[in-house]
PDB file of N, CA and C in Angstrom:
ATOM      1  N   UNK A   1     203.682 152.736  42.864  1.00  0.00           N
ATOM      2  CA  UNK A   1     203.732 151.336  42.508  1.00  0.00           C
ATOM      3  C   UNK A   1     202.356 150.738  42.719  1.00  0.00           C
ATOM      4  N   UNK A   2     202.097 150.048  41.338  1.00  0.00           N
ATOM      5  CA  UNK A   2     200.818 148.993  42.056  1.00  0.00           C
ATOM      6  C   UNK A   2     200.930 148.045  41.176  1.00  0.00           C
ATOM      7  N   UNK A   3     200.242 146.968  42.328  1.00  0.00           N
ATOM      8  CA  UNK A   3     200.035 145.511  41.785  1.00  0.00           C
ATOM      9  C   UNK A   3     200.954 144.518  42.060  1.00  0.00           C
ATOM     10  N   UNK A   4     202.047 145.156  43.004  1.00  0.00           N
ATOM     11  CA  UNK A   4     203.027 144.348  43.159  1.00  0.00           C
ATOM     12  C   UNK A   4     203.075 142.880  43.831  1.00  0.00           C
ATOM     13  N   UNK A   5     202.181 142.910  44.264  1.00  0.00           N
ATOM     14  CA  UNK A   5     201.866 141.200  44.569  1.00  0.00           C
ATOM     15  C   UNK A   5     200.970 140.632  43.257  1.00  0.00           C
ATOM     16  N   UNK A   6     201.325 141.165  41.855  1.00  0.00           N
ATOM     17  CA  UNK A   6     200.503 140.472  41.012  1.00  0.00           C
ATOM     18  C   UNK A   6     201.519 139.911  39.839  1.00  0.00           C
ATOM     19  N   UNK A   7     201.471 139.951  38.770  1.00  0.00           N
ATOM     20  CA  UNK A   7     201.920 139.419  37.483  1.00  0.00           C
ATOM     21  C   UNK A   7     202.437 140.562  36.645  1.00  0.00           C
ATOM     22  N   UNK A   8     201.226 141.562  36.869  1.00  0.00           N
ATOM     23  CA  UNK A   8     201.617 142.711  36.521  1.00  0.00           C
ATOM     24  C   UNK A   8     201.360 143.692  36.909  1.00  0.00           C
ATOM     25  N   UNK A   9     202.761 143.855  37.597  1.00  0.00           N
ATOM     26  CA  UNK A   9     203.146 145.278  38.625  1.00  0.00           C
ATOM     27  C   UNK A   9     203.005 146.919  37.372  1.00  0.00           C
ATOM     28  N   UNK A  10     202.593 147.901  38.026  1.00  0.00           N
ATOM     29  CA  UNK A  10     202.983 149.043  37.018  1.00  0.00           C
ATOM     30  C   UNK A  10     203.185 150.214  38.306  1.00  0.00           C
ATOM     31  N   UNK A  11     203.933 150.724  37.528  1.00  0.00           N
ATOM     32  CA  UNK A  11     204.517 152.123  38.618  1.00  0.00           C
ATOM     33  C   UNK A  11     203.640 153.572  37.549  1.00  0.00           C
ATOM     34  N   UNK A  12     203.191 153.951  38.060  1.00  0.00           N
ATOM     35  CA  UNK A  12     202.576 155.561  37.480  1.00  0.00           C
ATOM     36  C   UNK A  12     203.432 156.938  38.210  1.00  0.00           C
ATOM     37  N   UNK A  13     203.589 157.836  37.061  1.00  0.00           N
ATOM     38  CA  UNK A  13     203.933 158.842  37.517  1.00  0.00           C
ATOM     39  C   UNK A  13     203.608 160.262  36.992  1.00  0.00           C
ATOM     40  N   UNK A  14     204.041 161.492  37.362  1.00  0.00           N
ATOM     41  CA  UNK A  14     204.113 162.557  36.776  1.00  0.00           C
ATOM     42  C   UNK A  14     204.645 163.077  35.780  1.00  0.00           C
ATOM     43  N   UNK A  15     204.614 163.340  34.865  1.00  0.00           N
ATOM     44  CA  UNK A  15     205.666 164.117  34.206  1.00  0.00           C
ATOM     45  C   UNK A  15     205.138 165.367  33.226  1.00  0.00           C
ATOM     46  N   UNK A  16     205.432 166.938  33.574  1.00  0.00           N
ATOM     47  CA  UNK A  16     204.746 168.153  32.933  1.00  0.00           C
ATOM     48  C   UNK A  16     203.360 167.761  32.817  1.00  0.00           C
ATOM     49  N   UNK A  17     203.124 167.433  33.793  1.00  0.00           N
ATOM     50  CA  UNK A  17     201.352 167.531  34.204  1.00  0.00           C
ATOM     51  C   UNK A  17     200.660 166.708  33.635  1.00  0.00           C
ATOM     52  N   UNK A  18     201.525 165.395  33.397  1.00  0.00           N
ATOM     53  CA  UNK A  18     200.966 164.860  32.706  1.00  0.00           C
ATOM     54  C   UNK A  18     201.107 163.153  32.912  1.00  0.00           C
ATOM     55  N   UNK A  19     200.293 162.783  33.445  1.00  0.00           N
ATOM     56  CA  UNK A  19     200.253 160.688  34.066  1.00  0.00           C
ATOM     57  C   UNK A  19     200.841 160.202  33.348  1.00  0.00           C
ATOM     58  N   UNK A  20     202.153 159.704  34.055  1.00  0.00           N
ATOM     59  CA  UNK A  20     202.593 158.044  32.967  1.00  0.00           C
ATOM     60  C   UNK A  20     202.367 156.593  33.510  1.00  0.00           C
ATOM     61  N   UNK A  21     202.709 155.854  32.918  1.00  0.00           N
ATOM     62  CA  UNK A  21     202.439 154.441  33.495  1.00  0.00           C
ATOM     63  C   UNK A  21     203.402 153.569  33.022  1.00  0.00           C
ATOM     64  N   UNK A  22     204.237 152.852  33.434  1.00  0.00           N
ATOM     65  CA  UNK A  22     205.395 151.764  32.962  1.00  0.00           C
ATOM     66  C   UNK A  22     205.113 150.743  33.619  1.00  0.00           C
ATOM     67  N   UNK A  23     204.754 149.895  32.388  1.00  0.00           N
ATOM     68  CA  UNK A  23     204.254 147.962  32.934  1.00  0.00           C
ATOM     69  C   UNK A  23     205.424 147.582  32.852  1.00  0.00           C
ATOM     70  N   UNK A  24     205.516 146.905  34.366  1.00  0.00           N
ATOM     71  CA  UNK A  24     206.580 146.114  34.664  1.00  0.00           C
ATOM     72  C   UNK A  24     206.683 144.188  34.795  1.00  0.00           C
ATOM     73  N   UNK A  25     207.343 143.789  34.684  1.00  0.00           N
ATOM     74  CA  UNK A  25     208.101 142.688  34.910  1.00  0.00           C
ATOM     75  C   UNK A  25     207.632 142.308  35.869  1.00  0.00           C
ATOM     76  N   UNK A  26     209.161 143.287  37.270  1.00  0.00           N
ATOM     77  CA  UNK A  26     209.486 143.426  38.612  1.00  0.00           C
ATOM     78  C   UNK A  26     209.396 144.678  38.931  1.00  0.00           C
ATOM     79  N   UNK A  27     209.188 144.831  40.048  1.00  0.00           N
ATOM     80  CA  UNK A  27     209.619 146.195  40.611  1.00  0.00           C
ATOM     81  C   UNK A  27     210.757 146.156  41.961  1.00  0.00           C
ATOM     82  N   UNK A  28     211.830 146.772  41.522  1.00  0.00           N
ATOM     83  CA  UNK A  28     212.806 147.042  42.702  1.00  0.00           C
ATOM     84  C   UNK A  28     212.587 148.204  43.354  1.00  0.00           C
ATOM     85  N   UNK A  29     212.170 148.487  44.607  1.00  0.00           N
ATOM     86  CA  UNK A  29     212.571 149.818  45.317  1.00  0.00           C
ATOM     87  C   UNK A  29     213.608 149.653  46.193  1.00  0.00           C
ATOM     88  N   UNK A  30     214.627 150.390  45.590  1.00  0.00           N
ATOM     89  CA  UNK A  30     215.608 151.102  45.521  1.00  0.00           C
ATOM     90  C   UNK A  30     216.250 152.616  46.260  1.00  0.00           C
ATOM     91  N   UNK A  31     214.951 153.149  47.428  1.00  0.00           N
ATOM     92  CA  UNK A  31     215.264 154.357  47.381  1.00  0.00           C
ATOM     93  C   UNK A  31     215.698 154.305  49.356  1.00  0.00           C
ATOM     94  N   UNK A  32     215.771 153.572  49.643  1.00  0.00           N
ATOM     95  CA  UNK A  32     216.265 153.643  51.292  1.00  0.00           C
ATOM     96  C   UNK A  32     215.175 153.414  51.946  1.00  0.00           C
ATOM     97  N   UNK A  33     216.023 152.904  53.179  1.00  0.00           N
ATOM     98  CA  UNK A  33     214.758 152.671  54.223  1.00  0.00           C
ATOM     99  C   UNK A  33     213.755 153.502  54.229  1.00  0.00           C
ATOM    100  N   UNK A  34     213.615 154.773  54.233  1.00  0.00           N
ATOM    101  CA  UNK A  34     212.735 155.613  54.788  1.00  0.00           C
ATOM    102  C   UNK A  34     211.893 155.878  53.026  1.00  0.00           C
ATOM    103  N   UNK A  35     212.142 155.206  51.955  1.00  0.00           N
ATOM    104  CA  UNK A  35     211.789 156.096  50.797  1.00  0.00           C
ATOM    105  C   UNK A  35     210.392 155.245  50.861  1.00  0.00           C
ATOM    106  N   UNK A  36     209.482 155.760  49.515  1.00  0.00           N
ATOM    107  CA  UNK A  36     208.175 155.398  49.498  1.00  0.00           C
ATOM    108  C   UNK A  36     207.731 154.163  49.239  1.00  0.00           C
ATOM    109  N   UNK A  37     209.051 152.872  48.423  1.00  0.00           N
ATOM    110  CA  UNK A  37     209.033 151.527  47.913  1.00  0.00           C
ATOM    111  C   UNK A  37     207.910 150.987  49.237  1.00  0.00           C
ATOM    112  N   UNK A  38     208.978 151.348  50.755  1.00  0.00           N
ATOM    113  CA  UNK A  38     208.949 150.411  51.569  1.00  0.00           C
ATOM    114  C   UNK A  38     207.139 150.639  52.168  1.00  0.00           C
ATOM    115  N   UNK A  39     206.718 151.491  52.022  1.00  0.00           N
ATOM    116  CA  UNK A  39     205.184 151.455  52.605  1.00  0.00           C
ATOM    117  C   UNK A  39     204.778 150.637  51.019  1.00  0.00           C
ATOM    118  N   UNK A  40     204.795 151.226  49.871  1.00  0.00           N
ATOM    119  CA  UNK A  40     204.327 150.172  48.671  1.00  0.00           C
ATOM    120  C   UNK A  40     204.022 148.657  48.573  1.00  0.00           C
ATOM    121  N   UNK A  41     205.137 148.202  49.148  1.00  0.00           N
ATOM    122  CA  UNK A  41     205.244 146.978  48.575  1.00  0.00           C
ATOM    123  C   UNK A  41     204.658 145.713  49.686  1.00  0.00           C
ATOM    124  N   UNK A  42     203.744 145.480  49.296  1.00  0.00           N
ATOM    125  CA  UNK A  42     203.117 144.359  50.637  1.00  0.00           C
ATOM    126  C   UNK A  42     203.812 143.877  51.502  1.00  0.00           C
ATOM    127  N   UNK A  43     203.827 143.691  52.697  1.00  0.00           N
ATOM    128  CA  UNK A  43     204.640 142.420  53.776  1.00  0.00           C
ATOM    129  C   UNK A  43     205.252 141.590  52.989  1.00  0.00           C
ATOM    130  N   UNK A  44     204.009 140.760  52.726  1.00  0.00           N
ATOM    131  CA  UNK A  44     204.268 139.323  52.248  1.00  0.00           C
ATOM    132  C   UNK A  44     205.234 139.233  51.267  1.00  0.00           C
ATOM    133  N   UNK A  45     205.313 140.780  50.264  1.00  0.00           N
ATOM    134  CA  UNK A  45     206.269 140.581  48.956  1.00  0.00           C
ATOM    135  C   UNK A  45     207.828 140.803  49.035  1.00  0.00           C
ATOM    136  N   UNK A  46     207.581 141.944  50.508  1.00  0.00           N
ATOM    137  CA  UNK A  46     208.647 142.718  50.620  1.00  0.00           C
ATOM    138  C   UNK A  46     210.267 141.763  51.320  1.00  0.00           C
ATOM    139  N   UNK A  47     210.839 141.872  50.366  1.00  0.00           N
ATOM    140  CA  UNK A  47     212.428 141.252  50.851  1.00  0.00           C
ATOM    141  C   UNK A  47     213.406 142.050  50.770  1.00  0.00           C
ATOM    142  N   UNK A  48     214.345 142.209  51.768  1.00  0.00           N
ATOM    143  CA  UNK A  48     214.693 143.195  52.217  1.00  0.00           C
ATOM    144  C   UNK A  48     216.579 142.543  52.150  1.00  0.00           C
ATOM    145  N   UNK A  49     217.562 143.541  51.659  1.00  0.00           N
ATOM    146  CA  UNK A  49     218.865 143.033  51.268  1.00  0.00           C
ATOM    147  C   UNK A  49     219.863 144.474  51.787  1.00  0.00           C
ATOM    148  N   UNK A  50     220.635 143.474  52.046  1.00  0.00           N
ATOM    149  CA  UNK A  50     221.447 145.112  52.862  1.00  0.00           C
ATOM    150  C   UNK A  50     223.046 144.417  52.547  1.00  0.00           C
ATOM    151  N   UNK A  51     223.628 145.585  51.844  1.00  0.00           N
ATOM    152  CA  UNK A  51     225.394 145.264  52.085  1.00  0.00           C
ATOM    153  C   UNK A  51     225.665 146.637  52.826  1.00  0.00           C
ATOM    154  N   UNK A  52     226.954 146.076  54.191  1.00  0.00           N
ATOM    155  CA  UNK A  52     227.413 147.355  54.553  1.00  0.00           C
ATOM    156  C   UNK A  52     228.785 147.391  54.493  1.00  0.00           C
ATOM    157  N   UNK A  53     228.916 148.518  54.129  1.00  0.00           N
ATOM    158  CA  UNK A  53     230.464 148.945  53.260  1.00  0.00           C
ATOM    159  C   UNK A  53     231.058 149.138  54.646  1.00  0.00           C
ATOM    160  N   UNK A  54     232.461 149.186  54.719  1.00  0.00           N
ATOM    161  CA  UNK A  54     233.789 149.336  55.994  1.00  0.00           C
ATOM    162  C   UNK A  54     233.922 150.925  55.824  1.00  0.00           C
ATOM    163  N   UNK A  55     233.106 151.713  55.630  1.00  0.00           N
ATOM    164  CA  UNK A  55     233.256 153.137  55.601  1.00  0.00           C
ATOM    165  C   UNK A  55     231.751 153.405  55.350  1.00  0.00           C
ATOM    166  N   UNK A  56     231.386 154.971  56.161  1.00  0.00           N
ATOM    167  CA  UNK A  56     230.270 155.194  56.345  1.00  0.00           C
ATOM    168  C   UNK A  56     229.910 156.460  55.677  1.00  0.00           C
ATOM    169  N   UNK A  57     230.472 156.901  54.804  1.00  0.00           N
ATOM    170  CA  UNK A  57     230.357 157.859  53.619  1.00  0.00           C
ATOM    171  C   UNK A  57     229.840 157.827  52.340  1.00  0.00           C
ATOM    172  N   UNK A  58     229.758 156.643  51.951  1.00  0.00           N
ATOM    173  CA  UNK A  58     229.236 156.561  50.806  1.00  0.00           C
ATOM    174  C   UNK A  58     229.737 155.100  50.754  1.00  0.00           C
ATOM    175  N   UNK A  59     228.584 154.415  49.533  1.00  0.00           N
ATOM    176  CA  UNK A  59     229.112 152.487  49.018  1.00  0.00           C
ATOM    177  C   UNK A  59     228.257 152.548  48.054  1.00  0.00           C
ATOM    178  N   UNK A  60     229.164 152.252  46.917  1.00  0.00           N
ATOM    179  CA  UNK A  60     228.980 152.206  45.664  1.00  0.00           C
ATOM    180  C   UNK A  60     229.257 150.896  45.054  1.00  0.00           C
ATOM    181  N   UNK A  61     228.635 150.042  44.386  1.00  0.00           N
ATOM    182  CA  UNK A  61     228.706 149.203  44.149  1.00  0.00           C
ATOM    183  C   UNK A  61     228.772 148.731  43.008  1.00  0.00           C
TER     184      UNK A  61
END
């Protein structure tokens, strides 16, 4: 992810050896506490939302 404290955020990636780039809007990270969003995304930007399900197996929403 970069740029996310800007106007226009873009996420880059891999794919068969080969750089992509998708200009974004927004960017949601999405991947859990521990995934890579949460070092990405500045302090200042980062807002943080939690539902917890009555069972600890899975919550699907």
């Amino acid at each position: 992810m970069h740029g996310a404290d800007t106007d226009g955020p873009d996420v880059t990636y891999e794919q068969h050896g080969q750089q992509q780039r998708i200009d974004c809007d927004f960017i949601a990270g999405c991947d859990g506490f521990h995934g890579v969003s949460r070092q990405a995304i500045p302090l200042n930007m980062l807002r943080e939302y939690e539902k917890t399900c009555p069972f600890g197996w899975l919550g699907v929403r």
